[in-house]
C-alpha atoms as a PDB file:
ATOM      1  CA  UNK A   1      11.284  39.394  14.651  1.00  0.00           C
ATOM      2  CA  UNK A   2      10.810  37.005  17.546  1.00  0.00           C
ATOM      3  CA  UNK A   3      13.231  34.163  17.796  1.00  0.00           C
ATOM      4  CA  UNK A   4      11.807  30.595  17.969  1.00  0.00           C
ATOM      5  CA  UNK A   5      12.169  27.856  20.800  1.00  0.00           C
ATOM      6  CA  UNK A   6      12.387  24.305  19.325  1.00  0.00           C
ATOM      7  CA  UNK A   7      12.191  21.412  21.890  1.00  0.00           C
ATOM      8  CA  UNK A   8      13.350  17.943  21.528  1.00  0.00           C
ATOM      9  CA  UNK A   9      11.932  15.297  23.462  1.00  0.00           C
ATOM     10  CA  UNK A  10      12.599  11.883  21.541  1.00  0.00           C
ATOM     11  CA  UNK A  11      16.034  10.571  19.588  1.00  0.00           C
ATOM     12  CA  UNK A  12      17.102  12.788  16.993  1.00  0.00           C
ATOM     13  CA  UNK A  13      20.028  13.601  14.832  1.00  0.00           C
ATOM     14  CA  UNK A  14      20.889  17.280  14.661  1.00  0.00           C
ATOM     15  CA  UNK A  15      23.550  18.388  12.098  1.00  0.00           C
ATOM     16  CA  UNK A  16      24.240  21.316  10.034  1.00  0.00           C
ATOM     17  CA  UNK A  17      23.650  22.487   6.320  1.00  0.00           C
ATOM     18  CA  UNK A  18      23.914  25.414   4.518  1.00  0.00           C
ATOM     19  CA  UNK A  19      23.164  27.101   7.795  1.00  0.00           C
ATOM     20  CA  UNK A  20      20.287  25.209   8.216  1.00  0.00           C
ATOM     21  CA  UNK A  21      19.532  22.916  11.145  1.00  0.00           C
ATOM     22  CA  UNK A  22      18.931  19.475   9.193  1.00  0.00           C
ATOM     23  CA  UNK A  23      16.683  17.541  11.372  1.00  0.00           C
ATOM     24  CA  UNK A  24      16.589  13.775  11.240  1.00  0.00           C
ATOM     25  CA  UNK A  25      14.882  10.433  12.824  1.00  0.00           C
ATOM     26  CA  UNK A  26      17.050   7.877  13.715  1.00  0.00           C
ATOM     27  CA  UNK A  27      14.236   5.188  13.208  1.00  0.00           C
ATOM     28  CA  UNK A  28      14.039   6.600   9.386  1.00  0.00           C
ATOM     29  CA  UNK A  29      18.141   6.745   8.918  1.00  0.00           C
ATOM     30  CA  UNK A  30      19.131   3.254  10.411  1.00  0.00           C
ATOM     31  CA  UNK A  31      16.363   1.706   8.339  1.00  0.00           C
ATOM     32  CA  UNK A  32      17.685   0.365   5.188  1.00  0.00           C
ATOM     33  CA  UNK A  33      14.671  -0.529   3.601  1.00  0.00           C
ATOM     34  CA  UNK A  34      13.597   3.378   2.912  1.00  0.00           C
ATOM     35  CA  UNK A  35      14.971   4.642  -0.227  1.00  0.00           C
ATOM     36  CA  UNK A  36      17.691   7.478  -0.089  1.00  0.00           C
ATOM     37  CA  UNK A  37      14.858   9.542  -1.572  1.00  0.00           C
ATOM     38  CA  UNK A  38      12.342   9.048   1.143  1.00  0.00           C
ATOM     39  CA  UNK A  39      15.432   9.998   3.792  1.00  0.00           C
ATOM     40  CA  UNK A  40      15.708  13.156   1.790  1.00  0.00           C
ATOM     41  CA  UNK A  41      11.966  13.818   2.521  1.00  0.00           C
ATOM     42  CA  UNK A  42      11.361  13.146   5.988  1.00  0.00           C
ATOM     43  CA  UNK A  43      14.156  15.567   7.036  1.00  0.00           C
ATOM     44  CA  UNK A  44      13.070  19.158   8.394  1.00  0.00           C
ATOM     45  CA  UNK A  45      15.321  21.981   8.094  1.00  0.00           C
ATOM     46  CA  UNK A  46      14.770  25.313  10.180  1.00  0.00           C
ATOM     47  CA  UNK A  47      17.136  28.348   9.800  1.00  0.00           C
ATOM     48  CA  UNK A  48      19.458  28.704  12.611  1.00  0.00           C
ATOM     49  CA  UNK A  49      19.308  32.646  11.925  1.00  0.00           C
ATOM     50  CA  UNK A  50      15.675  32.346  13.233  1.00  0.00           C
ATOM     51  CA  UNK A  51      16.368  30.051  16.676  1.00  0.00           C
ATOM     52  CA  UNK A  52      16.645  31.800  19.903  1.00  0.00           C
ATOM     53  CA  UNK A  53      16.110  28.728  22.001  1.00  0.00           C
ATOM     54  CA  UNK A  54      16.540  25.125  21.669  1.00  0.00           C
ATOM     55  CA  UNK A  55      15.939  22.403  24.440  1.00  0.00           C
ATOM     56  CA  UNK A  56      17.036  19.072  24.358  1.00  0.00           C
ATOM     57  CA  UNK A  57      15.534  16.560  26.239  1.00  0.00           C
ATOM     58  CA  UNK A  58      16.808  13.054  25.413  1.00  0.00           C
ATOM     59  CA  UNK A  59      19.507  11.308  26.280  1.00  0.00           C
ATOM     60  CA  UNK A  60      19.155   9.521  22.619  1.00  0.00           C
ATOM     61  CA  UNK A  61      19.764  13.469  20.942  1.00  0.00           C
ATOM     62  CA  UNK A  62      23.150  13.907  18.736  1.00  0.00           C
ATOM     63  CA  UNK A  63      24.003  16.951  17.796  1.00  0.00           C
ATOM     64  CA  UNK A  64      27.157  17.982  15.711  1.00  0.00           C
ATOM     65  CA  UNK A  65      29.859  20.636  17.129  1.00  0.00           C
ATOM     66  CA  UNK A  66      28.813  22.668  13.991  1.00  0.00           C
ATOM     67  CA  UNK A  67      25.364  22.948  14.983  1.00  0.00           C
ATOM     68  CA  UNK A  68      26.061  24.029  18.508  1.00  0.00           C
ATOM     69  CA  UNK A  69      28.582  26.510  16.954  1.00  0.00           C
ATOM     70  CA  UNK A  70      25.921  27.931  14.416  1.00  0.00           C
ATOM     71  CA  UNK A  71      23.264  28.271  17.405  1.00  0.00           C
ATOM     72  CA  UNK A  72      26.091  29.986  19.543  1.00  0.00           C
ATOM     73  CA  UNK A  73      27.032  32.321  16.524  1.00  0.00           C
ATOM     74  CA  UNK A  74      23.504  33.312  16.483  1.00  0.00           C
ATOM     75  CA  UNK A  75      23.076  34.176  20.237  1.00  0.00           C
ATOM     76  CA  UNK A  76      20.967  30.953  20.450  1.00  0.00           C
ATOM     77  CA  UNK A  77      20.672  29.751  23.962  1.00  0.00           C
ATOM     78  CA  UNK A  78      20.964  25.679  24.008  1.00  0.00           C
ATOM     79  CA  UNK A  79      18.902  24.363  27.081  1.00  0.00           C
ATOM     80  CA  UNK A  80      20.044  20.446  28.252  1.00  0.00           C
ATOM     81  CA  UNK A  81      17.299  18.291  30.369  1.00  0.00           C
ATOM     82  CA  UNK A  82      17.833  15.611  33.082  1.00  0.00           C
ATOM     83  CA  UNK A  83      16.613  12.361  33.266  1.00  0.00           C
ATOM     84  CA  UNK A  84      13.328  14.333  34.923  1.00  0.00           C
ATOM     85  CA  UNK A  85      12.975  16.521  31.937  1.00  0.00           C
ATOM     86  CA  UNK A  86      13.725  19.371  33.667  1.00  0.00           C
ATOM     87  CA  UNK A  87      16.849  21.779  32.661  1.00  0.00           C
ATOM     88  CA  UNK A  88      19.835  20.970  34.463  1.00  0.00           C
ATOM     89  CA  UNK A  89      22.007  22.880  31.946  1.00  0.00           C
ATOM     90  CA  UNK A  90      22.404  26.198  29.434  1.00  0.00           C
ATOM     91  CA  UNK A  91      25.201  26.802  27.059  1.00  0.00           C
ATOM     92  CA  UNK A  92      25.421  30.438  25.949  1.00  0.00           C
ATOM     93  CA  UNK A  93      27.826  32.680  23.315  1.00  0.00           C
ATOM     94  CA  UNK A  94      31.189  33.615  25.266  1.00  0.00           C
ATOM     95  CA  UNK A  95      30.379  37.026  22.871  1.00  0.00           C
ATOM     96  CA  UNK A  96      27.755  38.685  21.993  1.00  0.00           C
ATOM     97  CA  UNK A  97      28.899  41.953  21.075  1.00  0.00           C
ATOM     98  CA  UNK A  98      31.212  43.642  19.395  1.00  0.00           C
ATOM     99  CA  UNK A  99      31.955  46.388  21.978  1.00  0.00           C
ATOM    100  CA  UNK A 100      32.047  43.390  24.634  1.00  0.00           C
ATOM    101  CA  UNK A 101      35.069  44.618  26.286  1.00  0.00           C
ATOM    102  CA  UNK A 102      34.009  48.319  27.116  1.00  0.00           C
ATOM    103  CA  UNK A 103      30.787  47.101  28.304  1.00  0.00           C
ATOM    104  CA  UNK A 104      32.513  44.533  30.279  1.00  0.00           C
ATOM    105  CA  UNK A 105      34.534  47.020  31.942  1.00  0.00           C
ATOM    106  CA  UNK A 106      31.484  49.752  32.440  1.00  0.00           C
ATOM    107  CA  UNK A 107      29.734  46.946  34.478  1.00  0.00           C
ATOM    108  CA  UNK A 108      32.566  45.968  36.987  1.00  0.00           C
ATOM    109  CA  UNK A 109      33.136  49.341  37.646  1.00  0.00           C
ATOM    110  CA  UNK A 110      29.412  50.039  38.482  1.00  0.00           C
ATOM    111  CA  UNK A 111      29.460  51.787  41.824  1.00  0.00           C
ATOM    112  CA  UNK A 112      27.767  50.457  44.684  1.00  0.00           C
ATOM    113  CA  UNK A 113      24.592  53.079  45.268  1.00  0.00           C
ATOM    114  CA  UNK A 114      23.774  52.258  41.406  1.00  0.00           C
ATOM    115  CA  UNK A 115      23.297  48.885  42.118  1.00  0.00           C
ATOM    116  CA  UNK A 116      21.311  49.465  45.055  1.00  0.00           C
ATOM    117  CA  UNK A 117      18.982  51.943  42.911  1.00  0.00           C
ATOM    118  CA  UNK A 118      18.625  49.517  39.973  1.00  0.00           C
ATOM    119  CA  UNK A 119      18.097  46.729  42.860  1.00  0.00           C
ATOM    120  CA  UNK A 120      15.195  49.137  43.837  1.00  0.00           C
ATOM    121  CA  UNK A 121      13.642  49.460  40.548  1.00  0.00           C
ATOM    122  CA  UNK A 122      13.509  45.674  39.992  1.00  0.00           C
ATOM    123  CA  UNK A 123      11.791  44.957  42.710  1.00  0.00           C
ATOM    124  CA  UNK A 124       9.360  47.585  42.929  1.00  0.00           C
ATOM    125  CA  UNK A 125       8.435  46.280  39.189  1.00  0.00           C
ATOM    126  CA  UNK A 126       8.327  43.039  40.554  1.00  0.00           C
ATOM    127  CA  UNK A 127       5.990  43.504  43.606  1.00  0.00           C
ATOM    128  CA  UNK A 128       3.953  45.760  41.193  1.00  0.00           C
ATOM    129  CA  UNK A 129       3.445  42.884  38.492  1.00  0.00           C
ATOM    130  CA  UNK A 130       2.807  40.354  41.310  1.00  0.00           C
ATOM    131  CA  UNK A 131      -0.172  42.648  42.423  1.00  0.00           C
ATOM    132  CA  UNK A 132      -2.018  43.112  39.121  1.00  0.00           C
ATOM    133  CA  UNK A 133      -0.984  39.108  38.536  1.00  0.00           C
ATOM    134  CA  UNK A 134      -3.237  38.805  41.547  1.00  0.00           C
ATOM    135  CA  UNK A 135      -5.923  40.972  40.900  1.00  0.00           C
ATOM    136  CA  UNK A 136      -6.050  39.111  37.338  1.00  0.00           C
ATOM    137  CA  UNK A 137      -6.371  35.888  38.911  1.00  0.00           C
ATOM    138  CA  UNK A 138      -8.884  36.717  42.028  1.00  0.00           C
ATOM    139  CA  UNK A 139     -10.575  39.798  41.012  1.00  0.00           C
ATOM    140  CA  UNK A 140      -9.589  41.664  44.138  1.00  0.00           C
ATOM    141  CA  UNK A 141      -7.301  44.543  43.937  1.00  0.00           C
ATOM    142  CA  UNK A 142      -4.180  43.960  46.211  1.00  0.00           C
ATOM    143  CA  UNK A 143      -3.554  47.090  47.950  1.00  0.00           C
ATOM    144  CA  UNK A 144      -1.283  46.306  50.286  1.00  0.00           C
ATOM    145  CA  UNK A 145       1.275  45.053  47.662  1.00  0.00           C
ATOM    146  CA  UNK A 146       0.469  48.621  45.881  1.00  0.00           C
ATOM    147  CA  UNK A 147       1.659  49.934  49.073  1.00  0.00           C
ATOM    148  CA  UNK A 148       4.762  47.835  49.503  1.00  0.00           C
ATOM    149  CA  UNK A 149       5.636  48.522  46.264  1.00  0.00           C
ATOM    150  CA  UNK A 150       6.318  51.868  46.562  1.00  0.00           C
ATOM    151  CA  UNK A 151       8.304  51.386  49.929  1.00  0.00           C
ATOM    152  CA  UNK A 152      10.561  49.862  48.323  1.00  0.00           C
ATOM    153  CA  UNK A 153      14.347  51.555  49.162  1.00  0.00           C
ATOM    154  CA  UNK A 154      17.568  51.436  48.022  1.00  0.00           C
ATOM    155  CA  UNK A 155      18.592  48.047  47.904  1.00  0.00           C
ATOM    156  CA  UNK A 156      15.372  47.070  49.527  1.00  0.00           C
ATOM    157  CA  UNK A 157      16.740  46.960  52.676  1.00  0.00           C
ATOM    158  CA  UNK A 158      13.588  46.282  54.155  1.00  0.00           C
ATOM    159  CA  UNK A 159      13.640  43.140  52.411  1.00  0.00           C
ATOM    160  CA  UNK A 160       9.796  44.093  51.232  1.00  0.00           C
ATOM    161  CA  UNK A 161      10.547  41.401  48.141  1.00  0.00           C
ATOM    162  CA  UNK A 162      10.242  38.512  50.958  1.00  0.00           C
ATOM    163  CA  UNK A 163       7.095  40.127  52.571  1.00  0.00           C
ATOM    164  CA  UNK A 164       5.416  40.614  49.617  1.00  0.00           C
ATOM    165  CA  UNK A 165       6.034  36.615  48.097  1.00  0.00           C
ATOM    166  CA  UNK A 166       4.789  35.683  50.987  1.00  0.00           C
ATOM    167  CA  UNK A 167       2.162  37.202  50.551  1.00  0.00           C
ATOM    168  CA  UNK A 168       1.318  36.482  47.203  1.00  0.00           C
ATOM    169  CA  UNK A 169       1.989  32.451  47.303  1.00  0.00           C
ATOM    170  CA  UNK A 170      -0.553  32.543  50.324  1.00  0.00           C
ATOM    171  CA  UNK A 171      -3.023  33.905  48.217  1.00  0.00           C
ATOM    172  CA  UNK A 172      -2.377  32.731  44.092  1.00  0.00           C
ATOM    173  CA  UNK A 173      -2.655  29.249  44.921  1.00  0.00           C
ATOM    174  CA  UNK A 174      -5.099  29.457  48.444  1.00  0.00           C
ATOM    175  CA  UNK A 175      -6.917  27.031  46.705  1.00  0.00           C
ATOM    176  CA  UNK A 176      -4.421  24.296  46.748  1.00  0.00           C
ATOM    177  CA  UNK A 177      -3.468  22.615  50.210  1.00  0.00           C
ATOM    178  CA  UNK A 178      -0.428  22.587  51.968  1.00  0.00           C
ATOM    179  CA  UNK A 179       1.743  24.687  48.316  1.00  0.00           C
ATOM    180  CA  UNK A 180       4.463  27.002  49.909  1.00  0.00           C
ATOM    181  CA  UNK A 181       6.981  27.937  47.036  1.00  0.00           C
ATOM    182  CA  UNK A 182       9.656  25.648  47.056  1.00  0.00           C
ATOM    183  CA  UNK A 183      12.183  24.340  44.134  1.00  0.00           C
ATOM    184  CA  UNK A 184      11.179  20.542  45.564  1.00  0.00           C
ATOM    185  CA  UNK A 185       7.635  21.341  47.040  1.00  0.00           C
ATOM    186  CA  UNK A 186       4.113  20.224  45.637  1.00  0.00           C
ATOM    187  CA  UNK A 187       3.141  21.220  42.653  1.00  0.00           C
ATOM    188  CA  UNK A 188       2.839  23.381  40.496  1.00  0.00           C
ATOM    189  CA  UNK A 189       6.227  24.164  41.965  1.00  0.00           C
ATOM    190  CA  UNK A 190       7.327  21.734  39.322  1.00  0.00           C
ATOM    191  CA  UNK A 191       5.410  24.274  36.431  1.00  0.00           C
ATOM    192  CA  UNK A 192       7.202  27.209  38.084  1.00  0.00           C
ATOM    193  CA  UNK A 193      10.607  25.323  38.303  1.00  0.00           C
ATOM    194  CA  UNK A 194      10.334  24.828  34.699  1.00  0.00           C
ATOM    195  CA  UNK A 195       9.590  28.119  33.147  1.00  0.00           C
ATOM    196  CA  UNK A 196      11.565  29.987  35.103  1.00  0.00           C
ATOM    197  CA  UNK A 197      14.212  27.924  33.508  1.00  0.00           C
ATOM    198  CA  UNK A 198      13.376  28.665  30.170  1.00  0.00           C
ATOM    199  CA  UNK A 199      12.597  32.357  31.309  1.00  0.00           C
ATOM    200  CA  UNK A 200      16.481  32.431  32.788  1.00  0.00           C
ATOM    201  CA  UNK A 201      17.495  31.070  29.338  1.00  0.00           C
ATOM    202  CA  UNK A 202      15.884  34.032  27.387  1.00  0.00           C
ATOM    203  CA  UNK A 203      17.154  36.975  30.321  1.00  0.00           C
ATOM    204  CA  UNK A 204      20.816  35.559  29.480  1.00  0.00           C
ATOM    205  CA  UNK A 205      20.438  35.417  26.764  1.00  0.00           C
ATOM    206  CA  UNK A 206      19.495  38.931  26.386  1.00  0.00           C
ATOM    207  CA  UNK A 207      22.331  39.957  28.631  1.00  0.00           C
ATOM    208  CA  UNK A 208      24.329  38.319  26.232  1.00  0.00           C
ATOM    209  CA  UNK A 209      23.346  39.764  23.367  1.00  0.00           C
ATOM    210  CA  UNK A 210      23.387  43.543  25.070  1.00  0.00           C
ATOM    211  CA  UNK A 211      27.049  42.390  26.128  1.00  0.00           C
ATOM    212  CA  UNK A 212      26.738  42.121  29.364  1.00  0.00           C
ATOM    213  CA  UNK A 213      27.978  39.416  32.337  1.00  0.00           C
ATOM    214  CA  UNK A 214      25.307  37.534  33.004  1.00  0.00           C
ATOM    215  CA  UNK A 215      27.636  36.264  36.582  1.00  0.00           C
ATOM    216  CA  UNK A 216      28.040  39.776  37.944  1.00  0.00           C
ATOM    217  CA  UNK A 217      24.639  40.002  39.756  1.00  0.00           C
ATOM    218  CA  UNK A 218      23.359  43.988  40.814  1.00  0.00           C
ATOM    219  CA  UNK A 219      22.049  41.678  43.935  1.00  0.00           C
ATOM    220  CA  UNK A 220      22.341  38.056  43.477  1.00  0.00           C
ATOM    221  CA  UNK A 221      25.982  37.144  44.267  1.00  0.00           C
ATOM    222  CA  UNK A 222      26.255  33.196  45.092  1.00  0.00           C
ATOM    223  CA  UNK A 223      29.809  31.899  44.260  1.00  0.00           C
ATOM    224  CA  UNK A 224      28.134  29.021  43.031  1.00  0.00           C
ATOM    225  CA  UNK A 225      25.896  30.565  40.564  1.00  0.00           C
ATOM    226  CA  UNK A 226      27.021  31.454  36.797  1.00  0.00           C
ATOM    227  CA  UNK A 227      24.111  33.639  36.441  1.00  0.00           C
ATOM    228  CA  UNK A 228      23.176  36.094  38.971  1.00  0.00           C
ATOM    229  CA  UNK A 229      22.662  39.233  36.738  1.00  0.00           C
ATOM    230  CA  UNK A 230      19.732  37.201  34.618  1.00  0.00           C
ATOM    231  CA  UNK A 231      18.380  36.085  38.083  1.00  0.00           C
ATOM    232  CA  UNK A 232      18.420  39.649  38.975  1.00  0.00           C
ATOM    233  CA  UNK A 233      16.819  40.769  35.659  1.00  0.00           C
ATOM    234  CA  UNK A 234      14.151  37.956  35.432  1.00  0.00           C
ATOM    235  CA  UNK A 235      12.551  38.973  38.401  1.00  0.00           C
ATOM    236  CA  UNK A 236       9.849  41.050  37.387  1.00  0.00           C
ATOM    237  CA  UNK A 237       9.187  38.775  34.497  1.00  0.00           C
ATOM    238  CA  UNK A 238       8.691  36.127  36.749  1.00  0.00           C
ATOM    239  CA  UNK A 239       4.429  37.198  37.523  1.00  0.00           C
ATOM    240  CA  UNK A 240       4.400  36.323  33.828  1.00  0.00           C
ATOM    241  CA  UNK A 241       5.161  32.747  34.090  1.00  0.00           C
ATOM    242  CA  UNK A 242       3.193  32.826  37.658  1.00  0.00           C
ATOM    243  CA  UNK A 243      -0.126  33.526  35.545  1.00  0.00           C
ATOM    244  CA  UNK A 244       0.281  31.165  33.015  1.00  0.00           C
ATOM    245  CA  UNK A 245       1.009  28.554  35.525  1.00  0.00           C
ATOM    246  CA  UNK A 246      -2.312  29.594  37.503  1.00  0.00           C
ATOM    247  CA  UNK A 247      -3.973  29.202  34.079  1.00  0.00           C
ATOM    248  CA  UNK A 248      -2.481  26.261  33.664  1.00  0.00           C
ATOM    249  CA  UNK A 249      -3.677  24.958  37.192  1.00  0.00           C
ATOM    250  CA  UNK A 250      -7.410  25.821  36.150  1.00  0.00           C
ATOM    251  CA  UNK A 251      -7.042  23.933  32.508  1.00  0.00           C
ATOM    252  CA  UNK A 252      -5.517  20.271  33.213  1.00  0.00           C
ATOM    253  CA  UNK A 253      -6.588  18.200  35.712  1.00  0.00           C
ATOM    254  CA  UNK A 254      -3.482  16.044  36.288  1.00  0.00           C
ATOM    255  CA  UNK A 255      -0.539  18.100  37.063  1.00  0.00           C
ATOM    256  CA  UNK A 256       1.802  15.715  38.993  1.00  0.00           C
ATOM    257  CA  UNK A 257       3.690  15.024  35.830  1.00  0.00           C
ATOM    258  CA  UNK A 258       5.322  17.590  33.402  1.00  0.00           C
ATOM    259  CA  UNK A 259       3.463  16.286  29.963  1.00  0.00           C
ATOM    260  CA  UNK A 260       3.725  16.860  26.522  1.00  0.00           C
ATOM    261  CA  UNK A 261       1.002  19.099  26.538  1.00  0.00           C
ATOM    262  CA  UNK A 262       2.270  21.594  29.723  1.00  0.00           C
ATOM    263  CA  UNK A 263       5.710  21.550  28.207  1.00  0.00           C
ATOM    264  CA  UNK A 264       4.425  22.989  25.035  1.00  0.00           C
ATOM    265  CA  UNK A 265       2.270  25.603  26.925  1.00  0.00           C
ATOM    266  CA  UNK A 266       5.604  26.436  28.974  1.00  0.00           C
ATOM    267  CA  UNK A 267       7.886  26.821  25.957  1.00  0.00           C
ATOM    268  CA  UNK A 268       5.364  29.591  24.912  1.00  0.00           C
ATOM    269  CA  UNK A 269       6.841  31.783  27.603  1.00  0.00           C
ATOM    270  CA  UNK A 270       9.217  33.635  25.366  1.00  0.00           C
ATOM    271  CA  UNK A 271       6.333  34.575  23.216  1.00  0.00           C
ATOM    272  CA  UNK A 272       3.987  35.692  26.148  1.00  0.00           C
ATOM    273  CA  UNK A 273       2.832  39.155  25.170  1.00  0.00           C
ATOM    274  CA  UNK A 274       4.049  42.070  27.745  1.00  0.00           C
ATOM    275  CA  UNK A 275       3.569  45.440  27.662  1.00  0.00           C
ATOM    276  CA  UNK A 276       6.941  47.461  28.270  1.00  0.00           C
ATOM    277  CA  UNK A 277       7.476  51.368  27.186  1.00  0.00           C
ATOM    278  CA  UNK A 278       3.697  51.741  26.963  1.00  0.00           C
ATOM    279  CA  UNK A 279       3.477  48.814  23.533  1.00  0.00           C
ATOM    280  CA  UNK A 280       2.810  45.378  23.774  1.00  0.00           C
ATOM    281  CA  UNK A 281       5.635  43.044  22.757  1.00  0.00           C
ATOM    282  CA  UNK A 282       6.560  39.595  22.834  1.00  0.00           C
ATOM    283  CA  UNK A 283       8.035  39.191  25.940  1.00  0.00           C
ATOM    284  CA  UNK A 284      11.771  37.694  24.067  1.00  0.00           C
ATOM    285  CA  UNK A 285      11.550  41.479  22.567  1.00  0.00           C
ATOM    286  CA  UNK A 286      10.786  43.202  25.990  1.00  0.00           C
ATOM    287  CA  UNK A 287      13.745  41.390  27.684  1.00  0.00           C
ATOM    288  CA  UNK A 288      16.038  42.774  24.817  1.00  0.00           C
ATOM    289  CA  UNK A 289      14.712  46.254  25.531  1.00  0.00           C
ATOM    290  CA  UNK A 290      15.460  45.797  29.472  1.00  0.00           C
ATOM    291  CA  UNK A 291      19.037  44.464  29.119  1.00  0.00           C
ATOM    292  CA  UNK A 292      19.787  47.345  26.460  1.00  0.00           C
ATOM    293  CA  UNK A 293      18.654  49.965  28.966  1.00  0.00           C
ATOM    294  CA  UNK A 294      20.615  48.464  31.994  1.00  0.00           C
ATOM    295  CA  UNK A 295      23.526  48.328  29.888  1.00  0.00           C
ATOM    296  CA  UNK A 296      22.628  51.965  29.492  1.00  0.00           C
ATOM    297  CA  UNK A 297      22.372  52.587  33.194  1.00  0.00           C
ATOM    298  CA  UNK A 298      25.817  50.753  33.782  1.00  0.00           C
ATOM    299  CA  UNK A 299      27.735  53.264  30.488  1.00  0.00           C
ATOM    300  CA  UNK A 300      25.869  56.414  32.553  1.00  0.00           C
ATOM    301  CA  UNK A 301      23.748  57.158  29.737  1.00  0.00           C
ATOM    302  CA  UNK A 302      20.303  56.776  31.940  1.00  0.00           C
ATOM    303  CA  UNK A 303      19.752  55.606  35.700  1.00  0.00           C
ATOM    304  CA  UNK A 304      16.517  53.680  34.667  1.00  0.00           C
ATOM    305  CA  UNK A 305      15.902  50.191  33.839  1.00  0.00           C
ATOM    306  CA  UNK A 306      13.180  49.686  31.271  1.00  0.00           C
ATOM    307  CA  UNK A 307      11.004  46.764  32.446  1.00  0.00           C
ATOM    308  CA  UNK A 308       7.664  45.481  31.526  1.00  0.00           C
ATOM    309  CA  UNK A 309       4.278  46.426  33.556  1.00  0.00           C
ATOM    310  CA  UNK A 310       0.574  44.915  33.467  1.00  0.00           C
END
């Protein structure tokens, strides 16, 4: 069953009941003029056993420790916003597993030229869902990214990931002046900042679950960053939030500002159907499947990543 993503963009109190998530409006609770009755019946409730992500973005949220240790118990991943509305923070499960400790210890002790080969593999499944992205979005089939695809070496130490995204933001958005892909650049870079952060969210949160690091990158390795390995991992999901984002592009006229509306198209993501292992899944499912195969790769059971193609 696929997980839900609840977001929270105005004041709300969040507490805990009978493993439930109780939620309640502060406008309804500070007004002493409803009945205890009517309180009673403008709560929600939503089972924390069916959450797999929750964003909050208000300053105005509470939320009890008890929730956040129900979520947590549940492998829930718990995105915060800034004042722009766009994540700034993730709070994970310091366990997900119960044979955490071997599996810690298989991935540190991962040898070098199996890093390099399941380094390989992601991007060649990158560059490979980039080019049918493209060819879905302009009709044209992208040879040349076919080509580069399979070029890929060890490691990719012909750095053919670079060539090919610069290829491919030349030519998703040629119709929009003066966009180079850049974390502060024009948008949609904005749309793309955004659900790769919730698409982060769910790779952790997988690598989590599968009991896995998600610091200790097979590539990524910036001191600064906490989660390499599901930067590593998300990569050839990323063409997934790419097309929506084009889609997106075509469908609303005014995207300057991150609305209601594109928020609630870009929490989707988790449910975005993907075909991995030749059946379509939900792509929350699919990333479960990947980071249960590269823990597989790292206990020498299989020298394969699973991950999704288009």
């Amino acid at each position: 069953m696929i997980k839900k993503t609840l977001y929270f963009g105005n004041p709300v109190y969040l507490s805990l009941r009978n493993a439930q998530l109780v939620i309640k409006l502060p406008e309804v609770e500070k007004c002493e003029s409803f009945s205890e009755a009517f309180k009673k019946q403008s709560e929600v409730t939503r089972a924390i056993e069916d959450l797999g992500v929750i964003v909050l973005d208000h300053k105005q949220i509470t939320i009890t420790s008890g929730v956040l240790e129900a979520l947590l118990e549940n492998n829930c991943a718990v995105i915060t916003c800034d004042g722009k509305s766009m994540p700034v923070g993730l709070m994970l499960p310091l366990y997900g597993n119960t044979t955490q400790n071997e599996r810690f210890r298989q991935q540190l002790d991962a040898s070098l030229p199996l890093k390099k080969q399941l380094w390989q593999q992601t991007i060649q499944a990158k560059i490979n869902n980039q080019a049918s992205v493209l060819k879905d979005c302009t009709g044209e089939e992208i040879k040349c990214m076919r080509v580069w695809a399979n070029d890929v070496r060890s490691g990719d130490s012909d750095n053919l990931e670079a060539r090919a995204a610069a290829y491919y933001w030349k030519t998703l958005f040629r119709d929009i002046d003066g966009f180079t892909r850049d974390r502060e650049g024009i948008p949609p870079n904005n749309l793309l900042n955004y659900g790769y952060a919730i698409l982060r969210a769910v790779v952790a949160r997988g690598l989590v679950t599968s009991g896995l690091l998600p610091t200790l990158g097979i590539h990524h390795h910036n001191r600064y960053n906490a989660y390499c390995l599901a930067d590593d991992i998300m990569e050839p999901y990323r063409p997934y939030v790419d097309e929506l984002v084009f889609y997106l592009v075509k469908t609303y006229k005014n995207i300057q500002e991150l609305n209601k509306q594109l928020k609630t198209e870009l929490l989707g993501i988790p449910a975005i159907e993907v075909k991995i292992g030749g059946k379509r899944s939900p792509l929350m499912i699919a990333v479960s499947q990947t980071t249960a195969s590269l823990y597989k790769c790292f206990s020498g059971e299989s020298r394969r990543i699973i991950y999704p193609d288009r």
